[in-house]
Every structure is written in structure tokens, then in C-alpha cells.
Protein backbone atom coordinates (compact mmCIF):
# COMPACT_ATOMS: atom_id res chain seq x y z
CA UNK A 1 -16.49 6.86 13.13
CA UNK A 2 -14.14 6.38 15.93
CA UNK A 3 -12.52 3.75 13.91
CA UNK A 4 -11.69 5.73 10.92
CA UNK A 5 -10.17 8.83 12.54
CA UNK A 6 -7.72 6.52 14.88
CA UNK A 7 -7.23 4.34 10.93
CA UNK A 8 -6.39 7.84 9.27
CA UNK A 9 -4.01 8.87 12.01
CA UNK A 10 -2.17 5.95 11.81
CA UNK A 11 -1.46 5.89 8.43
CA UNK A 12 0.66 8.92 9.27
CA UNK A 13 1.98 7.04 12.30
CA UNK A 14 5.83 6.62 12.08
CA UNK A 15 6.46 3.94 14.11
CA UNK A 16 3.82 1.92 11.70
CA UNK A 17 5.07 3.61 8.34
CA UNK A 18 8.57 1.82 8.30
CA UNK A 19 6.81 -1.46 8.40
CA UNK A 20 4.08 -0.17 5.86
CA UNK A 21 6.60 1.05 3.20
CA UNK A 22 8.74 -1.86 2.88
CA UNK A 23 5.62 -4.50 2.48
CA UNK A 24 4.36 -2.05 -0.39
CA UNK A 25 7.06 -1.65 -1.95
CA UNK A 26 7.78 -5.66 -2.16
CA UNK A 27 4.15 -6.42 -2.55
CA UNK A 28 3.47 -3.23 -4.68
CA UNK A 29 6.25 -4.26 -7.37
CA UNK A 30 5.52 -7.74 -7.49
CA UNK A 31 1.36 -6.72 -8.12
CA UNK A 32 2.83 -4.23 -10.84
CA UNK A 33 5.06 -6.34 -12.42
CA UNK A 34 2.19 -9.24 -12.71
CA UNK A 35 -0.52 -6.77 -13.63
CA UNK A 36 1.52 -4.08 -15.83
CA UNK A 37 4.81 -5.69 -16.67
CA UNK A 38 4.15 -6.88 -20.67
CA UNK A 39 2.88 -2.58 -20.99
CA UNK A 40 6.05 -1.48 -19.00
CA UNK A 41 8.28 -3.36 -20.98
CA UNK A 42 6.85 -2.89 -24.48
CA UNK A 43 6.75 0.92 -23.86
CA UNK A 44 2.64 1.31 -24.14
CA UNK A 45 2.21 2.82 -20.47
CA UNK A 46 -0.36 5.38 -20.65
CA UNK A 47 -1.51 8.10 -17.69
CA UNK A 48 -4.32 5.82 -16.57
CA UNK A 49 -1.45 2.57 -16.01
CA UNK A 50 0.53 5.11 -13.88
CA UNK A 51 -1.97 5.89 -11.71
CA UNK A 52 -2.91 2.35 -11.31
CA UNK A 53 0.55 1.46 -10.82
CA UNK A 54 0.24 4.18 -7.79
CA UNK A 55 -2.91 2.65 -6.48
CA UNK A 56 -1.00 -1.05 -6.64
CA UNK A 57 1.61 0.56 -3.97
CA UNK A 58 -1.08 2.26 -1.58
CA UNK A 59 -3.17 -0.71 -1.42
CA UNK A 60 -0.46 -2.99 0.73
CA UNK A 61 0.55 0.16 2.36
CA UNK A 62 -3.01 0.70 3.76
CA UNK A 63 -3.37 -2.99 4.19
CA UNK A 64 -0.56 -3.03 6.56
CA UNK A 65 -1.66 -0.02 8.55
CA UNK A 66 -4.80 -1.60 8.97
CA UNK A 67 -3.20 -5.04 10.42
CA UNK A 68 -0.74 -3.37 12.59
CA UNK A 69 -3.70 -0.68 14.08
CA UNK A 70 -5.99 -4.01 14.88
CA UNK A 71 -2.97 -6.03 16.23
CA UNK A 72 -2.09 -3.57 18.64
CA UNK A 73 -5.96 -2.59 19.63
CA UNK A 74 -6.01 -6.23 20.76
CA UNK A 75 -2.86 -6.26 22.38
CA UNK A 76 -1.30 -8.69 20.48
């Protein structure tokens, strides 16, 4: 439980979010481009693609978090 509430407090952390942000947004557009690029460009996005898009950018940005709050509990 410990775990989680330092995780969560990080992701909010600004020395970490810097980091965070630019790896999603590099990662994030290159996942959206692979996964949602042919709807994007032939106009056919629909609500559900645009949250999924979201999701694509969160998921690196919580992946990074997570690698940066282990790296630095081990004192690497």
C-alpha cells in the first residue's frame, strides 16, 4: 500500500514530470500514429479512438514515473 501512495505522489512530482511528458509525448505519438493513424487520416475518428488516443499518452507517462520512482528507491 505503501508503494502506491509514494507511486501516486510522484506522478504529480515535478522534478519527474518534465522527464515523463516528453517520453509520452514521443512514445505516445509514435503508438497513435501506428495504432490510429489510417482512422486519423481518413477522417473516421470516433469518441471511443479519442479516448484511446488519451490512454496511448498516459501509458508512457506512467511508465516513466514508475522507472524513475524505482531508480531512485535504489539509489541508482
Amino acid at each position: 500500500m505503501k508503494f502506491i501512495q509514494e507511486y501516486c505522489l510522484c506522478l504529480l512530482d515535478r522534478k519527474m514530470m518534465s522527464t515523463a511528458i516528453k517520453v509520452s509525448l514521443v512514445v505516445g505519438s509514435v503508438l497513435a500514429i501506428v495504432n490510429h493513424g489510417s482512422a486519423i487520416l481518413a477522417g473516421t475518428m470516433n469518441r471511443d479512438r479519442w479516448i484511446s488516443v488519451g490512454l496511448t499518452y498516459l501509458v508512457p507517462y506512467g511508465v516513466n514515473i514508475h522507472g524513475q520512482y524505482i531508480s531512485r528507491k535504489k539509489g541508482c
